[in-house]
N, C-alpha and C. Protein backbone atom coordinates (compact mmCIF):
# COMPACT_ATOMS: atom_id res chain seq x y z
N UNK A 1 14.36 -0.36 30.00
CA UNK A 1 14.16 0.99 29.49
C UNK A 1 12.68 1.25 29.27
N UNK A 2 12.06 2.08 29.68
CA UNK A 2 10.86 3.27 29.39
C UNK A 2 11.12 3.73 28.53
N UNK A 3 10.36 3.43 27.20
CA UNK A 3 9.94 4.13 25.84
C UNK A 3 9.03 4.49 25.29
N UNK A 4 8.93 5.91 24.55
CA UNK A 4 7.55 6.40 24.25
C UNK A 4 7.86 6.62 22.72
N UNK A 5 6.58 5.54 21.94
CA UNK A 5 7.20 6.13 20.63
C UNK A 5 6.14 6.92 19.86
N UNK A 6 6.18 8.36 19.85
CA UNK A 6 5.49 8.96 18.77
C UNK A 6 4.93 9.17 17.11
N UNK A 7 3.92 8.33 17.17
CA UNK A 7 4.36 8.07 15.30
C UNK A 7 3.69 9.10 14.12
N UNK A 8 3.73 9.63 13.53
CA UNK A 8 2.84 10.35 12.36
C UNK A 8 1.70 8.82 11.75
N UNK A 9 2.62 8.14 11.43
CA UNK A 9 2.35 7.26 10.49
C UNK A 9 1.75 5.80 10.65
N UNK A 10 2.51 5.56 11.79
CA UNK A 10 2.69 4.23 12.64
C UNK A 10 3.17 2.72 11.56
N UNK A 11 4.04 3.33 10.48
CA UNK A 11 4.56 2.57 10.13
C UNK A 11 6.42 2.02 10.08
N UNK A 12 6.97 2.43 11.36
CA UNK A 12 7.85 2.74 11.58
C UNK A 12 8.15 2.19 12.98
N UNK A 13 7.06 1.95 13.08
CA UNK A 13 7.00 1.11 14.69
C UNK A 13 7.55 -0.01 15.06
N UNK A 14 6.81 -1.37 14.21
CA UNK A 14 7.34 -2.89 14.30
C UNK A 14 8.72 -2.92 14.23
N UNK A 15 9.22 -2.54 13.15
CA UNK A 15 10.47 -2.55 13.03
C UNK A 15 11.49 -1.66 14.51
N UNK A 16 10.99 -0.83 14.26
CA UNK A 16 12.03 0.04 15.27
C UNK A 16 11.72 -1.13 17.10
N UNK A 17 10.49 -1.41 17.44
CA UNK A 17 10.14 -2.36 18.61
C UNK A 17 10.98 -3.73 18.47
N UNK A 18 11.40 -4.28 17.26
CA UNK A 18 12.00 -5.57 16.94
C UNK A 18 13.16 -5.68 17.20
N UNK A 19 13.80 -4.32 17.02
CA UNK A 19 15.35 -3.55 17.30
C UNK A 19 15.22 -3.08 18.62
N UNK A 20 14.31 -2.83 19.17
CA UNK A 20 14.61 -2.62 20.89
C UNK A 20 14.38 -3.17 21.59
N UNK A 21 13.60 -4.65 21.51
CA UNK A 21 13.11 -5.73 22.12
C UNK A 21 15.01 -6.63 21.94
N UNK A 22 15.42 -6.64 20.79
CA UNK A 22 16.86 -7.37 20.75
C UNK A 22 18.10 -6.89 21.25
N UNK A 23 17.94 -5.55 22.20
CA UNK A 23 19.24 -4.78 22.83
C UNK A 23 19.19 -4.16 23.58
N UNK A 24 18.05 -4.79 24.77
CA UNK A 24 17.31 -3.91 25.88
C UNK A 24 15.83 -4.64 26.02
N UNK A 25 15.52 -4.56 27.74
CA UNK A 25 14.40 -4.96 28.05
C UNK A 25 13.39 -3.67 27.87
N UNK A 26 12.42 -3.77 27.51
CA UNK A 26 11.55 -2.48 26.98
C UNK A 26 10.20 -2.72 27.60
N UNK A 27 9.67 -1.67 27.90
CA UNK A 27 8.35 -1.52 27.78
C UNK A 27 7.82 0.10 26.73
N UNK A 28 7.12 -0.32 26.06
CA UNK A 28 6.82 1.09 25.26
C UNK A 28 5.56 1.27 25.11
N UNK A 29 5.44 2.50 25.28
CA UNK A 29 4.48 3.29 25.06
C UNK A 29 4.20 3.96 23.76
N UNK A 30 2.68 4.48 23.15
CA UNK A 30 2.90 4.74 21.99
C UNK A 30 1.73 5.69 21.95
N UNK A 31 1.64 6.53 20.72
CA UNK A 31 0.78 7.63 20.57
C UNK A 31 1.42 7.97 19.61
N UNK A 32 0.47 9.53 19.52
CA UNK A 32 0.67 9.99 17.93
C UNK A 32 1.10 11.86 17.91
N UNK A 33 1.91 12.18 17.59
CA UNK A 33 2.50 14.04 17.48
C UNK A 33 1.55 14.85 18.17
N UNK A 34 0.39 14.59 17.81
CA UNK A 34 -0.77 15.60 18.66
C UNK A 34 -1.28 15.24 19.85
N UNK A 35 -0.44 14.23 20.69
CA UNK A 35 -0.76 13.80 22.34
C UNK A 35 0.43 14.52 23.28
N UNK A 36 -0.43 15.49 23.95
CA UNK A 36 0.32 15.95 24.69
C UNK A 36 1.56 15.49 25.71
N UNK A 37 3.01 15.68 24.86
CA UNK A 37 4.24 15.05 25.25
C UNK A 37 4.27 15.57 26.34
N UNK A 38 4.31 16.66 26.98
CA UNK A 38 4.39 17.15 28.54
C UNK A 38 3.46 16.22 29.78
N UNK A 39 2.22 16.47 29.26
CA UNK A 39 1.42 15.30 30.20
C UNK A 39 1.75 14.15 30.40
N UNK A 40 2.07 13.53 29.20
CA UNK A 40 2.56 12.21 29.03
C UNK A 40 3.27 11.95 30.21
N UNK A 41 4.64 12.63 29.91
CA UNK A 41 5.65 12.52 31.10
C UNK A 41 5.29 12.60 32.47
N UNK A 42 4.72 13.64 32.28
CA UNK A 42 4.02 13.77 33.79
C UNK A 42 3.62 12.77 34.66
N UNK A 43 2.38 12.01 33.53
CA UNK A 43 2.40 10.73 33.81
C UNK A 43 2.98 9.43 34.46
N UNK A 44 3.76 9.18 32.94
CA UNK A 44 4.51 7.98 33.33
C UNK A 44 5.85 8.51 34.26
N UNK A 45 6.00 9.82 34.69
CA UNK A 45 7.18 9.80 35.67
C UNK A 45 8.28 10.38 34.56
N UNK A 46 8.76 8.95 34.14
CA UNK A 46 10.63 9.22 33.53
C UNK A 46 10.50 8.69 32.37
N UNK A 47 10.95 9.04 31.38
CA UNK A 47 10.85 7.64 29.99
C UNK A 47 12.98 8.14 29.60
N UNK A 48 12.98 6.94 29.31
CA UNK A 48 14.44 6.81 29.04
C UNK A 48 14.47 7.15 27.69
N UNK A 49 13.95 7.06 26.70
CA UNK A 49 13.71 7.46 25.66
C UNK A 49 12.60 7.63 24.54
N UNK A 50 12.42 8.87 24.42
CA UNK A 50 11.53 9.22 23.40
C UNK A 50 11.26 9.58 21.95
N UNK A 51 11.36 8.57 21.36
CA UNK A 51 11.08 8.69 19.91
C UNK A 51 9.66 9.44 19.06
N UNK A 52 10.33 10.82 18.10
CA UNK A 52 9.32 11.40 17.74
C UNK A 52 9.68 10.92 15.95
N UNK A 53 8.78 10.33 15.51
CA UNK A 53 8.91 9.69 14.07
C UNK A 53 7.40 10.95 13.83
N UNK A 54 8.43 11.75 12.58
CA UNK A 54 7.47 12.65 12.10
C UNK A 54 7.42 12.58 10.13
N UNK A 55 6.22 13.08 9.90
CA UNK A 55 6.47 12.81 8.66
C UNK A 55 6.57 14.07 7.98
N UNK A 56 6.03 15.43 8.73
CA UNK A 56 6.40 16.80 7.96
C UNK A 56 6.82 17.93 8.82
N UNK A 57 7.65 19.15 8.39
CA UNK A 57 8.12 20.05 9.01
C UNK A 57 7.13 20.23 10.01
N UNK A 58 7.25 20.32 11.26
CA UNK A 58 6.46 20.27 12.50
C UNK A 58 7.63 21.53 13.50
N UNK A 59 6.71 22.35 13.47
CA UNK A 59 7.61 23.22 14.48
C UNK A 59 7.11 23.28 16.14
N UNK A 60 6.20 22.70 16.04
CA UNK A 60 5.68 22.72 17.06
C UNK A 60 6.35 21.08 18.02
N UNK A 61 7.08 20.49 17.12
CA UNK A 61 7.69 19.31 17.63
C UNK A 61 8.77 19.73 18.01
N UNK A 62 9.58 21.00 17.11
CA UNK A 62 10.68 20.95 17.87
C UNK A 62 10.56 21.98 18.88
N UNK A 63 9.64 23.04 19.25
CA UNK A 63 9.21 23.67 20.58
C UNK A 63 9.45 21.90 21.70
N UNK A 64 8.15 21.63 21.49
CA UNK A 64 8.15 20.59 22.38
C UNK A 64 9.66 19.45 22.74
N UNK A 65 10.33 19.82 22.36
CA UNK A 65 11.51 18.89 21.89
C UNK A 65 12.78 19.86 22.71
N UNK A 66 12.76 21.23 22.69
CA UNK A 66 13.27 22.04 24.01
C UNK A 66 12.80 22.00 25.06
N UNK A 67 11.43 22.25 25.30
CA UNK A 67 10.83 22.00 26.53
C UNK A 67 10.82 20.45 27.25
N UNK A 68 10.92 19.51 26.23
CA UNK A 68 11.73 17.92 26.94
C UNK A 68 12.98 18.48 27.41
N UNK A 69 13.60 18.39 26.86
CA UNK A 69 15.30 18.36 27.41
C UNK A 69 15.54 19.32 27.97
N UNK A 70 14.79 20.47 28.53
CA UNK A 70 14.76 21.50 29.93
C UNK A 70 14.49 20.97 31.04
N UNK A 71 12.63 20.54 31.12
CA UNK A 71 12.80 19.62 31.65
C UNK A 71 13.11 18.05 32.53
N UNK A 72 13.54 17.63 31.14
CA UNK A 72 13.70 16.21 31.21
C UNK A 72 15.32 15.71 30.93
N UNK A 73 16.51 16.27 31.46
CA UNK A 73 17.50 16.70 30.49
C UNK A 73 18.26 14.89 30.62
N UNK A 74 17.33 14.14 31.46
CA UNK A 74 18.15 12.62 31.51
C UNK A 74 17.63 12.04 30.39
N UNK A 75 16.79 12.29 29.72
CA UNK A 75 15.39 11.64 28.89
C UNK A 75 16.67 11.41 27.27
N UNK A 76 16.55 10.68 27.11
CA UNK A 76 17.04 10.79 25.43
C UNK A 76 15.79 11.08 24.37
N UNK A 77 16.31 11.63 23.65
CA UNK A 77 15.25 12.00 21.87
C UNK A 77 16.10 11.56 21.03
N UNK A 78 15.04 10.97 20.10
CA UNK A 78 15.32 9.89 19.23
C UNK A 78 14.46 11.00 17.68
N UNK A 79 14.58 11.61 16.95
CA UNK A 79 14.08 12.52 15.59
C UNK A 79 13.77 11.57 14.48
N UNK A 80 12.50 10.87 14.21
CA UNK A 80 12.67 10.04 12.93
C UNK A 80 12.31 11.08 11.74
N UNK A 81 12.60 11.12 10.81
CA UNK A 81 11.87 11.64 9.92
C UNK A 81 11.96 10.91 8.53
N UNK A 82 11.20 11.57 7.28
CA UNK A 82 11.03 11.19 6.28
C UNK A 82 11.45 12.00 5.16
N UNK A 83 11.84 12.92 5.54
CA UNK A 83 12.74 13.60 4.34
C UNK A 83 14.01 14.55 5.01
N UNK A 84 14.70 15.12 3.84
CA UNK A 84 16.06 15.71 4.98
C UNK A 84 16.08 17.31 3.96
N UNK A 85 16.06 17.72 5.35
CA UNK A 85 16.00 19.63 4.94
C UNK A 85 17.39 19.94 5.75
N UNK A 86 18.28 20.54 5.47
CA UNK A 86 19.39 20.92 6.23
C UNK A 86 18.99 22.13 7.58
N UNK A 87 17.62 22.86 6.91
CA UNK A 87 17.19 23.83 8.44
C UNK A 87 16.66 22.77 9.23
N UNK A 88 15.94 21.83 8.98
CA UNK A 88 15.08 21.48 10.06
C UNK A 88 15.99 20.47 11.05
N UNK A 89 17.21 19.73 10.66
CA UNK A 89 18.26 18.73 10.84
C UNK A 89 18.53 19.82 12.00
N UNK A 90 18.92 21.17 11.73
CA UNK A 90 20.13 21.84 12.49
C UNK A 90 19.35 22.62 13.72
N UNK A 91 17.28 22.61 13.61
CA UNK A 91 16.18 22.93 14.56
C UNK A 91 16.17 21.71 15.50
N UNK A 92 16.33 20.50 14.81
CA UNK A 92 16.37 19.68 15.75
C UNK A 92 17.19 19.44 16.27
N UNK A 93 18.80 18.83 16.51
CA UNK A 93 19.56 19.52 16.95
C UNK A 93 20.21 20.02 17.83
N UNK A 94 19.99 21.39 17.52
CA UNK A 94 20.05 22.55 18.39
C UNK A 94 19.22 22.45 19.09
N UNK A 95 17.63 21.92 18.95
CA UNK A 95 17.05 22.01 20.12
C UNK A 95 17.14 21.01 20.94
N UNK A 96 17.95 19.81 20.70
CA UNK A 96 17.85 18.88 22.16
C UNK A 96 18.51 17.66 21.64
N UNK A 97 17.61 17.07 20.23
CA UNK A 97 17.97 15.78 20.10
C UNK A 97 18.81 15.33 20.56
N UNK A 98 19.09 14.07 21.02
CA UNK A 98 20.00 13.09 20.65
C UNK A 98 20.47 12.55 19.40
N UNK A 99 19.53 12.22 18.62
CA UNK A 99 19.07 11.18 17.78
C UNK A 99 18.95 11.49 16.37
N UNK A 100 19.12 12.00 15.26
CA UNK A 100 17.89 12.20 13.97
C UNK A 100 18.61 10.82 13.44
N UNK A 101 17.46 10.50 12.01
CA UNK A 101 17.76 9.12 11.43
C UNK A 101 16.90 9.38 10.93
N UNK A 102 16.73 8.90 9.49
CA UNK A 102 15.49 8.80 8.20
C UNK A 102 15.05 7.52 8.75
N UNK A 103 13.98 7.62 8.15
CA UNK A 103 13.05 6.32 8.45
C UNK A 103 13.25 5.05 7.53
N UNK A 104 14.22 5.32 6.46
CA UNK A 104 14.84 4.59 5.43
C UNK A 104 15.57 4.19 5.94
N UNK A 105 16.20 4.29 7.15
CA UNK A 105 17.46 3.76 7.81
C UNK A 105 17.64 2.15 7.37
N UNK A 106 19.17 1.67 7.73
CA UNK A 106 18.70 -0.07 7.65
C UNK A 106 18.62 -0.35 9.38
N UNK A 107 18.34 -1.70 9.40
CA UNK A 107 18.37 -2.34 10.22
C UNK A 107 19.45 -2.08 11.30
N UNK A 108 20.67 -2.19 9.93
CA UNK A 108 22.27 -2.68 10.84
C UNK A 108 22.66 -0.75 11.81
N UNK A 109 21.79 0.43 10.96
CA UNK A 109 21.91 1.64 11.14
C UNK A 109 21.51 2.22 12.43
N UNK A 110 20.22 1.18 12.32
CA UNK A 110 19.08 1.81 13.08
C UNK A 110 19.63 1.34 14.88
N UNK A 111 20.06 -0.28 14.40
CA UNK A 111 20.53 -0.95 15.65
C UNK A 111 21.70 -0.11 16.21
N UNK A 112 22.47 0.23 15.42
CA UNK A 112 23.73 1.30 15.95
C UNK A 112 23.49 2.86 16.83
N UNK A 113 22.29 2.59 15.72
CA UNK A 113 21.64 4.65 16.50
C UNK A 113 21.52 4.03 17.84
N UNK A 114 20.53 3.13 18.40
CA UNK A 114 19.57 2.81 19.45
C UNK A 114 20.50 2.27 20.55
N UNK A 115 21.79 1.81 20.14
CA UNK A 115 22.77 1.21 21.06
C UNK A 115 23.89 2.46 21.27
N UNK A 116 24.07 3.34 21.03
CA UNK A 116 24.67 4.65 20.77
C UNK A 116 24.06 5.14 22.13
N UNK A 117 22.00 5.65 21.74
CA UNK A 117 21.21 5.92 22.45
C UNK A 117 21.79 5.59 24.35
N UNK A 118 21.70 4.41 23.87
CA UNK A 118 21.67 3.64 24.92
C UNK A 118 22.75 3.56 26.01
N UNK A 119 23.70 3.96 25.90
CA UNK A 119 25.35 4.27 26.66
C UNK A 119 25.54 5.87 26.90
N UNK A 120 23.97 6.73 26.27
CA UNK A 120 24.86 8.26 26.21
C UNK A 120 25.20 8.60 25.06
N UNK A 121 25.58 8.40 23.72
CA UNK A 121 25.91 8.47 22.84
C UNK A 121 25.29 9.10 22.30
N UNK A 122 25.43 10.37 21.14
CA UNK A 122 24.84 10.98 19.86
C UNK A 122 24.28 10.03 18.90
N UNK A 123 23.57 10.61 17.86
CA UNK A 123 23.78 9.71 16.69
C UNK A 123 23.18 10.41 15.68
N UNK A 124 23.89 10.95 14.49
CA UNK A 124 23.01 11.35 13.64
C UNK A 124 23.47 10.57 12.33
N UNK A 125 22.51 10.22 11.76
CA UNK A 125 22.61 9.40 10.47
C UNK A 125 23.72 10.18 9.27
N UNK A 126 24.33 9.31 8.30
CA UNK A 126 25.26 10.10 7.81
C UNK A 126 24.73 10.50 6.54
N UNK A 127 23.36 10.13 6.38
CA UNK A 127 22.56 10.80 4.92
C UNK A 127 22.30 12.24 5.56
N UNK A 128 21.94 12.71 7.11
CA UNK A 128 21.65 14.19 7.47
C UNK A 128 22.93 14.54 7.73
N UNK A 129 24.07 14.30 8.06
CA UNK A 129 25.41 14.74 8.18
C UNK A 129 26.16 15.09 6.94
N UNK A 130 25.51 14.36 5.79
CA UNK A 130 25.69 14.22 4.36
C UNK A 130 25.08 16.17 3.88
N UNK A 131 24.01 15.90 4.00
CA UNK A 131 23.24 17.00 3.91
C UNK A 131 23.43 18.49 4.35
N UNK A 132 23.69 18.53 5.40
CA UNK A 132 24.11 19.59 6.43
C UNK A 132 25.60 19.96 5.86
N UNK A 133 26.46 19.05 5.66
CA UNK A 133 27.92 19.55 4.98
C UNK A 133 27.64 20.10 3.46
N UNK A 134 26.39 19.54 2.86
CA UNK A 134 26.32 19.93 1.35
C UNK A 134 25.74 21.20 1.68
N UNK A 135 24.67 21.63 2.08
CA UNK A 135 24.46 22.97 2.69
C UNK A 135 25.25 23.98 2.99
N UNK A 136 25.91 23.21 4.25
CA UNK A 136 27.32 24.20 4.77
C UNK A 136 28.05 24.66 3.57
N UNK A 137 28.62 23.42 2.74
CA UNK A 137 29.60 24.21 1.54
C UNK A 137 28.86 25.53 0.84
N UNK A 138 27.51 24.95 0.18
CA UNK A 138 27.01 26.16 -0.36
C UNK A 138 26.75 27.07 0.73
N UNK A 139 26.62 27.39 1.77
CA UNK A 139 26.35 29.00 2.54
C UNK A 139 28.17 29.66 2.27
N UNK A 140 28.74 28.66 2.35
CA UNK A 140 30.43 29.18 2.37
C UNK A 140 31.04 29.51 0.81
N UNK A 141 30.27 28.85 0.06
CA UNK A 141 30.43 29.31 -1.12
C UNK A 141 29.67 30.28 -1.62
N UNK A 142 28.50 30.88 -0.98
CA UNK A 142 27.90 32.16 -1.02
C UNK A 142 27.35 31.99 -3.03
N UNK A 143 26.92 30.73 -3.22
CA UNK A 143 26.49 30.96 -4.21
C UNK A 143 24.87 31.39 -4.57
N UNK A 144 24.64 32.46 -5.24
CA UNK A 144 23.08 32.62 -5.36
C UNK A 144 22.63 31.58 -5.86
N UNK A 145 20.84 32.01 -5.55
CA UNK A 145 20.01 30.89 -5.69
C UNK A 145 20.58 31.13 -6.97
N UNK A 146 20.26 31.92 -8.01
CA UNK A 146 20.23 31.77 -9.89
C UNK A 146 21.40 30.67 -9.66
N UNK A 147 22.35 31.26 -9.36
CA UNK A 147 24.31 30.23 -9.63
C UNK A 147 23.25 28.68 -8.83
N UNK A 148 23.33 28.54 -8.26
CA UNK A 148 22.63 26.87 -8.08
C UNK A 148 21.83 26.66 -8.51
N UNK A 149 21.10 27.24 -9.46
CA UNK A 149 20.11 26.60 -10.07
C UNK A 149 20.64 26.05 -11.81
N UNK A 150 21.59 27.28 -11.94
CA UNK A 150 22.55 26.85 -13.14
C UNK A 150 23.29 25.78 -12.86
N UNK A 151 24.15 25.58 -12.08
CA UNK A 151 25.22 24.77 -11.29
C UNK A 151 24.26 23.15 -11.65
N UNK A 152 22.90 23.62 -11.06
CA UNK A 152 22.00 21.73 -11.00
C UNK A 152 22.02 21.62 -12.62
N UNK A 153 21.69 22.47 -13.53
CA UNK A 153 21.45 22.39 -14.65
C UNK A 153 23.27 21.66 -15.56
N UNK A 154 23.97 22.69 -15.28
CA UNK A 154 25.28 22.05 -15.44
C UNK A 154 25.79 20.91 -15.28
N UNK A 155 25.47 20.26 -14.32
CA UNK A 155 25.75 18.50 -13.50
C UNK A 155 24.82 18.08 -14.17
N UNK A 156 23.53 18.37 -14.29
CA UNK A 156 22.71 17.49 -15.58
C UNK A 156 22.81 16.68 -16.78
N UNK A 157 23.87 18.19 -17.63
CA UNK A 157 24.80 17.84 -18.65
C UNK A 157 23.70 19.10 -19.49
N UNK A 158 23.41 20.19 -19.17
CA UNK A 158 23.01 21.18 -20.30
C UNK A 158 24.04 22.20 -20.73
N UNK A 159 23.67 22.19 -22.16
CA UNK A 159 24.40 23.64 -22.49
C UNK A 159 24.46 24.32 -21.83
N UNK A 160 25.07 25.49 -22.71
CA UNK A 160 25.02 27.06 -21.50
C UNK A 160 23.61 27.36 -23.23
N UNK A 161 23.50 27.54 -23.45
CA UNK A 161 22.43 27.60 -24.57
C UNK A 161 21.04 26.67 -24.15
N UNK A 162 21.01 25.49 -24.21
CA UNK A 162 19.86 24.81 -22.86
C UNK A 162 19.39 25.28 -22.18
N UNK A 163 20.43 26.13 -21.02
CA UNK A 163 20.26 26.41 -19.50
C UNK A 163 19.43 27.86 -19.84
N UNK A 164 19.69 28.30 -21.09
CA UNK A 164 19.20 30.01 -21.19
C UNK A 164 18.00 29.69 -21.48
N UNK A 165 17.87 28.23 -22.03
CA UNK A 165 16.26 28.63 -23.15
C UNK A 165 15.43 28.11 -21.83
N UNK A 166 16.00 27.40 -20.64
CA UNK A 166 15.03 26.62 -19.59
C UNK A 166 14.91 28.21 -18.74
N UNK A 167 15.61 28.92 -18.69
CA UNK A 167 15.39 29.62 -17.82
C UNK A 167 14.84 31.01 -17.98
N UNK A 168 15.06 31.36 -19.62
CA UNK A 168 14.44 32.16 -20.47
C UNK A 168 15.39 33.54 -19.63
N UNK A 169 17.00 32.98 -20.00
CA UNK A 169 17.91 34.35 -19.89
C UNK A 169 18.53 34.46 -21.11
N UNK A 170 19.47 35.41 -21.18
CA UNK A 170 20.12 35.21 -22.10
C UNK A 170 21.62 34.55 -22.47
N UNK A 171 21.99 33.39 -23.35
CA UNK A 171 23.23 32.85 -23.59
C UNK A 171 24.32 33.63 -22.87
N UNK A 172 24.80 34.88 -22.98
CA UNK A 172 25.38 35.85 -22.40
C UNK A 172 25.16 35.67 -20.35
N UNK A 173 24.00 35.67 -19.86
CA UNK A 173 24.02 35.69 -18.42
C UNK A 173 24.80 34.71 -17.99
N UNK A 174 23.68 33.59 -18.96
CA UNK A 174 24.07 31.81 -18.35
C UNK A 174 25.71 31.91 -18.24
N UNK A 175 26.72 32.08 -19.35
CA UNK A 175 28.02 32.03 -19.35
C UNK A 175 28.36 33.21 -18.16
N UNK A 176 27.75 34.24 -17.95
CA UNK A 176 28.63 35.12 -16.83
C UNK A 176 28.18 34.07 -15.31
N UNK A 177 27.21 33.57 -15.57
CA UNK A 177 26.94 32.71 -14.05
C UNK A 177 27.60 31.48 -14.10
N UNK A 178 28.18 30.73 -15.07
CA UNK A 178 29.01 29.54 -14.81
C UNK A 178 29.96 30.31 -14.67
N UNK A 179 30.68 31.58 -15.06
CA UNK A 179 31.89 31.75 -14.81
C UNK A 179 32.55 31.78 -13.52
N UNK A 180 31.13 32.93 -12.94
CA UNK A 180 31.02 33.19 -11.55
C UNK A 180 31.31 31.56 -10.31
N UNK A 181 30.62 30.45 -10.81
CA UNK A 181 30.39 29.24 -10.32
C UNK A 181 31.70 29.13 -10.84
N UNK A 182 32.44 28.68 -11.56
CA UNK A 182 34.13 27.95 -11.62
C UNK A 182 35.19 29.03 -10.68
N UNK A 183 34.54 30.40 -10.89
CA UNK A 183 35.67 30.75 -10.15
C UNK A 183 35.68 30.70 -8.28
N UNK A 184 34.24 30.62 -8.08
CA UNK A 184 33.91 30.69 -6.75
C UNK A 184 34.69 28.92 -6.34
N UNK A 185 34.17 27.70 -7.03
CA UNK A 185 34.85 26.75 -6.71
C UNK A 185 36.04 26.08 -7.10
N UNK A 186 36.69 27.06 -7.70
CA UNK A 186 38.16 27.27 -7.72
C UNK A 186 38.56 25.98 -9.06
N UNK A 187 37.71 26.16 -9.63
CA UNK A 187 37.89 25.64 -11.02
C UNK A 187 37.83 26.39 -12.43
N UNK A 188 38.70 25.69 -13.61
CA UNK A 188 38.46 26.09 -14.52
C UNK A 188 38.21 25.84 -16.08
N UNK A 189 36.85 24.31 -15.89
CA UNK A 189 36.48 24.18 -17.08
C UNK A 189 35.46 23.19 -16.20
N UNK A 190 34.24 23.00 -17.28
CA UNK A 190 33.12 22.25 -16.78
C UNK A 190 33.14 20.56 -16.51
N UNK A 191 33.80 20.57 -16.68
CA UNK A 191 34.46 18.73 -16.37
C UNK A 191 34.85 18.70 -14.66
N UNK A 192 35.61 20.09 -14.18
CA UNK A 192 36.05 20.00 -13.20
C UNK A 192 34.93 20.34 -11.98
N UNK A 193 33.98 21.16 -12.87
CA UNK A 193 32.94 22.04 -12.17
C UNK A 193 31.86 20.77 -11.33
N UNK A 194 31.93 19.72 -12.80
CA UNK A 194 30.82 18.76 -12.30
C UNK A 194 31.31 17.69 -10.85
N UNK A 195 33.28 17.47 -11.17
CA UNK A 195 33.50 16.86 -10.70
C UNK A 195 33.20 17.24 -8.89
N UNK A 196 33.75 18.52 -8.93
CA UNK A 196 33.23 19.06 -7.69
C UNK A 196 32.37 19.28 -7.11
N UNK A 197 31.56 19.31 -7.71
CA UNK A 197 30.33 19.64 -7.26
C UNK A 197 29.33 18.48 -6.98
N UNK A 198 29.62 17.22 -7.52
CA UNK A 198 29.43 15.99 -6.91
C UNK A 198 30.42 15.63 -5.92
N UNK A 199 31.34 15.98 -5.96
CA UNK A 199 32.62 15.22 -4.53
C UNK A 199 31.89 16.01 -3.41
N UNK A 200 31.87 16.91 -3.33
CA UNK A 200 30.96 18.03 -2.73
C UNK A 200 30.15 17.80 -1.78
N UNK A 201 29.46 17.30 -2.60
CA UNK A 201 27.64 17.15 -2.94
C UNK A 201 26.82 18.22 -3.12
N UNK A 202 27.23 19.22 -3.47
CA UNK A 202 26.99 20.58 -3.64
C UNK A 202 25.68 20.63 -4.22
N UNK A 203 24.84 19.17 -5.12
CA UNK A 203 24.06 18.86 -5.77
C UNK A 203 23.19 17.65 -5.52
N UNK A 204 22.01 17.73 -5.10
CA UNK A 204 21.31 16.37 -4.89
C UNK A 204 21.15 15.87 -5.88
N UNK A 205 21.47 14.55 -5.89
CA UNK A 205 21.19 13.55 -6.89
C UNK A 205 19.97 12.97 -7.36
């Protein structure tokens, strides 16, 4: 396999090379987000897979990341990143990936993504699959920002008296916005509210 690995950081490398040196003969190539991925290819011809390990919202990665897989539609993409946004999961994606995976991944994770990779296979890690469903619920639960911001305060363990003085409303709102929140998730007392909303994940931890 022909591999190109793109790093922000270049600390993400050894490890990920140690895992593709043990499940595939490799040669890789390496550079950094601001080396022109089009030329590249041009270059070396074909790369079987291309790993973009980024460390911040980069839109210009996922432009480049359609224009691979237009061009290049045999090529696999591999998305590392370092934090998880449910828009940017569903930019990458939609625009081509194969691949996303935190850079926290383990070993036993990472080896599964790359052997997945490797047959054709998808792979998206189940901390961004995690994410994307906690998202999804809230767009389907149509709760306002205020109702989730009460909702985080609620799973905390604050009053409805707490939640007014942090947010400087009044006792009166806070209770019409948990009400709004139990009835939207089909509960009806705050024991049940929390329970759900962690089964959920409706709430980052």
């Amino acid at each position: 396999m022909k591999i190109a690995i793109l790093d922000d950081r270049r600390l993400f490398e050894e490890r990920l090379e140690r895992i593709l040196e043990e499940i595939t003969d490799v040669k890789i190539l390496k550079g950094d987000i601001s080396a022109n991925v089009c030329e590249m290819l041009e270059k070396e011809q074909m790369l079987d897979l291309l790993v973009l390990d980024i460390n911040t919202h980069n839109n210009e990665t996922v432009e480049c990341v359609k224009k691979c897989h237009t061009e290049y539609p045999n090529m696999r993409i591999l998305m590392v990143a370092g934090f998880l946004d449910s828009h940017f999961i569903r930019q990458s994606v939609t625009s081509g990936v194969h691949g996303f995976i935190l850079r926290t991944i383990s070993d036993e994770q990472l080896r599964e993504c790359l052997k997945n990779l490797k047959i054709g296979k998808r792979y998206i890690c189940q901390e961004a699959l995690d994410e994307l469903h906690r998202t999804t619920q809230m767009e389907q639960l149509k709760l306002t920002r205020r109702e989730t911001e009460v909702l985080r305060f609620i799973v905390d363990g604050l009053s409805i008296k707490m939640i007014a003085d942090r947010l400087n409303l009044s006792f009166e709102t806070v209770h019409s916005y948990s009400k709004s929140i139990k009835m939207k998730l089909g509960v009806k007392n705050t024991a049940a509210l929390v329970r759900v909303a962690l089964e959920q994940r409706l709430i980052e931890m």
